[in-house]
N, C-alpha and C. Protein backbone atom coordinates (compact mmCIF):
# COMPACT_ATOMS: atom_id res chain seq x y z
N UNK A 1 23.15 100.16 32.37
CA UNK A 1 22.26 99.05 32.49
C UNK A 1 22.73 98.10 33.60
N UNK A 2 23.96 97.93 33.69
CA UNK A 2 24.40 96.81 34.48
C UNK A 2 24.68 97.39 36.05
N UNK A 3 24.97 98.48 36.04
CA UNK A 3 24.83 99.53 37.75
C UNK A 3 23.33 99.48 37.87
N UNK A 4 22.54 99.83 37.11
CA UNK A 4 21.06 100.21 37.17
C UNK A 4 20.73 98.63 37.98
N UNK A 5 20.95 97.32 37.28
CA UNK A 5 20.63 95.86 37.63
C UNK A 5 21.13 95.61 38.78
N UNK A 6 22.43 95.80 39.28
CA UNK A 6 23.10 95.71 40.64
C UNK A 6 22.28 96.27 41.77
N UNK A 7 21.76 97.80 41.08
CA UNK A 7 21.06 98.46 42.43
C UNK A 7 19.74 98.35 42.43
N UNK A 8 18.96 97.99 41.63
CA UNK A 8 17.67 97.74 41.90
C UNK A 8 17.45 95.94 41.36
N UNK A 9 16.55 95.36 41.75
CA UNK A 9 16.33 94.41 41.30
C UNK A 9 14.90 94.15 41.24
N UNK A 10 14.95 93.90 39.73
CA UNK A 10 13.50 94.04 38.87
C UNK A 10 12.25 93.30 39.30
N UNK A 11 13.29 91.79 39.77
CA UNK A 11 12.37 90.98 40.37
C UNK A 11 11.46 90.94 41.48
N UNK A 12 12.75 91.42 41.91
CA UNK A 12 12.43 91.56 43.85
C UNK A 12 11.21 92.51 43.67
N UNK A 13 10.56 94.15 43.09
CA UNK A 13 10.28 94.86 43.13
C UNK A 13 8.92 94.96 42.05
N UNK A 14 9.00 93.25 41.15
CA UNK A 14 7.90 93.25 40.44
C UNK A 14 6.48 93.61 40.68
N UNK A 15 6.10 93.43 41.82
CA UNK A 15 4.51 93.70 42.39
C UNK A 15 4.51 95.19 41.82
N UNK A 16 5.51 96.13 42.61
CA UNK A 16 4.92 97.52 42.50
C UNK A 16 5.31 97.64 41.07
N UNK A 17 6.57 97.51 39.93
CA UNK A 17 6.65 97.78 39.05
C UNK A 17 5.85 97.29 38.12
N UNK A 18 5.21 96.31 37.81
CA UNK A 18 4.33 95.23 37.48
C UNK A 18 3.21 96.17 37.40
N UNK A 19 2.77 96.97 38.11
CA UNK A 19 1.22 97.43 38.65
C UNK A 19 1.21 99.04 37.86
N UNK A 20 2.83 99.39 37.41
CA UNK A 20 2.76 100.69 36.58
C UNK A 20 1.96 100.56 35.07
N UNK A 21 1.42 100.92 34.60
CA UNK A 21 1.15 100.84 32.80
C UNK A 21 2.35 100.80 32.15
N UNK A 22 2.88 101.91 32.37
CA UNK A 22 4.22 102.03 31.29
C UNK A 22 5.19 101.37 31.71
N UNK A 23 5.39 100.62 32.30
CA UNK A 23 6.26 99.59 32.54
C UNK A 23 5.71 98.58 31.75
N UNK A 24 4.78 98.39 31.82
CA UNK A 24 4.14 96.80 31.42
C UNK A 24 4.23 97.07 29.73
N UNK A 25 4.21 98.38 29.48
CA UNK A 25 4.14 98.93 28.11
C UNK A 25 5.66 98.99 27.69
N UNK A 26 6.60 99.53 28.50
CA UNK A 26 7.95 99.44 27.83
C UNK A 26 8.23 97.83 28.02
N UNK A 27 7.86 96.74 28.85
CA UNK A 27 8.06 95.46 28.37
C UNK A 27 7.77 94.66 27.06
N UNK A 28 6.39 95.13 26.89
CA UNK A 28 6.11 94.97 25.77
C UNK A 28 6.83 94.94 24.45
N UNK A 29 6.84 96.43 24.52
CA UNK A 29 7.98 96.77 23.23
C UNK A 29 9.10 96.23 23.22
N UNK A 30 9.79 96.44 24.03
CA UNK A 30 10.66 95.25 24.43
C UNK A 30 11.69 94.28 24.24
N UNK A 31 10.46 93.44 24.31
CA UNK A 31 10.33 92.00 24.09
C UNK A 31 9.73 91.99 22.37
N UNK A 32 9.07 92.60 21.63
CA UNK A 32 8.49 92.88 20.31
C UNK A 32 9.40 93.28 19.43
N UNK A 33 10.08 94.00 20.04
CA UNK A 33 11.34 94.33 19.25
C UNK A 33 12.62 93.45 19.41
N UNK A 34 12.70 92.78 20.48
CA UNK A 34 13.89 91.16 20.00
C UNK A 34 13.38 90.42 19.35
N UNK A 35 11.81 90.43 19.40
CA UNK A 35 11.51 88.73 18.79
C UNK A 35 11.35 89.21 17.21
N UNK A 36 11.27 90.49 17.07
CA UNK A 36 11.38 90.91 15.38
C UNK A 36 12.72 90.57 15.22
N UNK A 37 13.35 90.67 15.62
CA UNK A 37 15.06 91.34 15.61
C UNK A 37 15.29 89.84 15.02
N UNK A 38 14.55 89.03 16.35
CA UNK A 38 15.75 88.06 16.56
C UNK A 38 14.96 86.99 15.39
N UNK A 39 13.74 86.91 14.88
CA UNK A 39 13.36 86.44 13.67
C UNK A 39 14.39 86.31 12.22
N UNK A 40 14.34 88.15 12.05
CA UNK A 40 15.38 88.55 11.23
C UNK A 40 16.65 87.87 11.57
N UNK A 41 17.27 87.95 12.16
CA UNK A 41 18.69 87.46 12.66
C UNK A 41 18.45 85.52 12.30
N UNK A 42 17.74 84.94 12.86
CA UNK A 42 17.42 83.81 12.41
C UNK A 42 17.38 83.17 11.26
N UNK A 43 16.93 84.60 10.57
CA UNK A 43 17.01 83.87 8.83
C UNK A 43 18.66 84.45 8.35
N UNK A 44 19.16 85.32 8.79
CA UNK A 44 20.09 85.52 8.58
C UNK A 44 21.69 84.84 8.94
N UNK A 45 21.49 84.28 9.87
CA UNK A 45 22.68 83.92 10.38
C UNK A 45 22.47 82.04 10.17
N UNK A 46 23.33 81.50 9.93
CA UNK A 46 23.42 79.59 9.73
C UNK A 46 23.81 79.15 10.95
N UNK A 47 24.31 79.84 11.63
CA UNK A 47 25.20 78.87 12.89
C UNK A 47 24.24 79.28 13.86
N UNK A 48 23.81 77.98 14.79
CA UNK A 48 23.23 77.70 16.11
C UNK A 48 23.74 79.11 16.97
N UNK A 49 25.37 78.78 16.98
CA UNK A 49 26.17 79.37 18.25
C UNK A 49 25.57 80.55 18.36
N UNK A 50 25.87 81.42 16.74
CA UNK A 50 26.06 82.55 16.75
C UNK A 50 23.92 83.17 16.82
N UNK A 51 23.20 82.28 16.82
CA UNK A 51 21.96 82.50 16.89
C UNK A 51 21.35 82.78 18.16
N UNK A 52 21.99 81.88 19.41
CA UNK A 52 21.83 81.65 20.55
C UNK A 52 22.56 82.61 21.16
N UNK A 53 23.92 83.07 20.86
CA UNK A 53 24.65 83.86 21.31
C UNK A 53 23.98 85.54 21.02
N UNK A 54 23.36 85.72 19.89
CA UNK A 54 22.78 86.92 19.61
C UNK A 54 21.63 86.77 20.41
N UNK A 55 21.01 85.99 20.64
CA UNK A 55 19.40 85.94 21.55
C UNK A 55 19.91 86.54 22.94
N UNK A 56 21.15 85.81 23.68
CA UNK A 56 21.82 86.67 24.76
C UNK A 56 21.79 87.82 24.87
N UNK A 57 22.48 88.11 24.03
CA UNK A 57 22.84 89.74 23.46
C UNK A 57 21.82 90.49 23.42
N UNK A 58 20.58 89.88 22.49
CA UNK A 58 19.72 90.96 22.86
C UNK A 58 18.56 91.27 23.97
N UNK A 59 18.01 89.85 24.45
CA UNK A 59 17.66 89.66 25.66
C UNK A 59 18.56 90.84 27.02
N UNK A 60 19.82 91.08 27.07
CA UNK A 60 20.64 91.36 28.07
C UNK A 60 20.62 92.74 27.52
N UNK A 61 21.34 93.09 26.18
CA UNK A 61 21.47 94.75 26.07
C UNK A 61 20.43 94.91 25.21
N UNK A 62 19.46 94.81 24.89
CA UNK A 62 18.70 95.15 24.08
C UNK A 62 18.87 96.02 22.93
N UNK A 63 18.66 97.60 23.21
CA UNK A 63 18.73 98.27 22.19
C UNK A 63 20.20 98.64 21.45
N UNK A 64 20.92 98.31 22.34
CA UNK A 64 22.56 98.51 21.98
C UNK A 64 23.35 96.98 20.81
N UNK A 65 22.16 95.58 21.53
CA UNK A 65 22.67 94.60 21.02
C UNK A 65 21.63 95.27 19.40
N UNK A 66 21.08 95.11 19.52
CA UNK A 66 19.85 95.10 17.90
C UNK A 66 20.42 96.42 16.88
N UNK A 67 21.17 97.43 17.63
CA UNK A 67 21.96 98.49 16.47
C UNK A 67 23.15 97.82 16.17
N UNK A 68 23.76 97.00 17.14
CA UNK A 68 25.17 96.48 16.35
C UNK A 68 24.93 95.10 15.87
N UNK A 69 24.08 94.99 15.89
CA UNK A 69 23.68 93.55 14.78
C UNK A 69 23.26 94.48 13.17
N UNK A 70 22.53 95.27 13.62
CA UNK A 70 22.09 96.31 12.14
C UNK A 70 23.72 96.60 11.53
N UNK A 71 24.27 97.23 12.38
CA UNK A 71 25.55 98.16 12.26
C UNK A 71 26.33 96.98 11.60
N UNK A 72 26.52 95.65 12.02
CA UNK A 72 27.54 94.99 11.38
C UNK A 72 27.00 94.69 9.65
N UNK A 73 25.66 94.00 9.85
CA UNK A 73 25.22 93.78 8.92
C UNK A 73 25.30 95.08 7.53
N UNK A 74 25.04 96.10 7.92
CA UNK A 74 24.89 97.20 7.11
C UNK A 74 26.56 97.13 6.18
N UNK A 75 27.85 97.53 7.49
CA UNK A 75 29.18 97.30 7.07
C UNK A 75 29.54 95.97 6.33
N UNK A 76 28.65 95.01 6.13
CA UNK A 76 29.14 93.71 5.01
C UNK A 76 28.35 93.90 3.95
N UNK A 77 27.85 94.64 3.77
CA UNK A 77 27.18 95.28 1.99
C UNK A 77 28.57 95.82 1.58
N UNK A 78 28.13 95.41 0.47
CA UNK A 78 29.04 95.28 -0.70
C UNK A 78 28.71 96.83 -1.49
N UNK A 79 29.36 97.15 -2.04
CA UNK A 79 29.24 98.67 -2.78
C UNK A 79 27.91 98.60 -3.48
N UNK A 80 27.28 98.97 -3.94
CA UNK A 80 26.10 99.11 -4.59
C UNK A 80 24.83 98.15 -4.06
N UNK A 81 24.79 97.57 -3.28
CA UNK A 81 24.26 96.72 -2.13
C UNK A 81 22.89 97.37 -1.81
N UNK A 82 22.12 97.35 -1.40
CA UNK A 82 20.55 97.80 -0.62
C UNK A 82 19.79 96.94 0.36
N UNK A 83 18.68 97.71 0.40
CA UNK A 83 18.04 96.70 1.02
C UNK A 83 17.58 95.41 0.77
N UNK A 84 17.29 95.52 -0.35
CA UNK A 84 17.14 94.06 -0.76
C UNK A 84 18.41 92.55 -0.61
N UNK A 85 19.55 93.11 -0.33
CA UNK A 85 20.67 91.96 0.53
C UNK A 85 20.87 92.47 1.30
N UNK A 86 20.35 93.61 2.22
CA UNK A 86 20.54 93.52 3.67
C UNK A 86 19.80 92.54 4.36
N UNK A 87 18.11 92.56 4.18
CA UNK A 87 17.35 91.92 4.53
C UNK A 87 17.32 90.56 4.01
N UNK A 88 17.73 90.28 2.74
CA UNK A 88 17.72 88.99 1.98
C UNK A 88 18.53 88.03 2.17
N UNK A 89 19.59 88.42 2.14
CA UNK A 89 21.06 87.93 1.71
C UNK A 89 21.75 87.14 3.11
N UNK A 90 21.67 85.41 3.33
CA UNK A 90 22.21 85.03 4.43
C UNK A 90 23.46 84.94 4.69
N UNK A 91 24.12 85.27 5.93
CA UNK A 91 25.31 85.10 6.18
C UNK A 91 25.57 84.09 6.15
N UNK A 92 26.98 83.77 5.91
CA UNK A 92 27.80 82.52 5.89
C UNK A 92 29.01 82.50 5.12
């Protein structure tokens, strides 16, 4: 991701990329899938820092930041644990 950003630049190149469908379509998703993410994460997490600091995270790595937010969350269930305090249950 970060060689890919060095050598092309998204901005500079928006007109023609902009003008693809599936570009405009993988933005979409995207962006649909942090602002779910980052909803969830919102109710989950108490601290500003760590709210703002995950919006980074997933804004920047996207699909890598939103599995290790799952991934941590999953590893602080407690033995007999489910979904119902994965999704429920706020950190702090």
């Amino acid at each position: 991701m970060i060689s890919t950003s060095l050598q092309s630049n998204l901005l500079a190149n928006w007109n023609f990329l902009g003008s693809i469908p599936w570009m405009r379509a993988t933005l979409w998703d995207f962006y649909t899938n942090v602002v779910v993410i980052y909803f969830w994460l919102c109710y989950k997490e108490r601290s500003l820092i760590a709210k703002l600091l995950w919006l980074v995270l997933l804004v920047c790595l996207g699909s890598i930041a939103s599995c290790s937010y799952i991934l941590i969350q999953l590893f602080k269930l407690k033995r007999g644990e489910g979904l119902k305090e994965l999704f429920g249950n706020k950190n702090g």
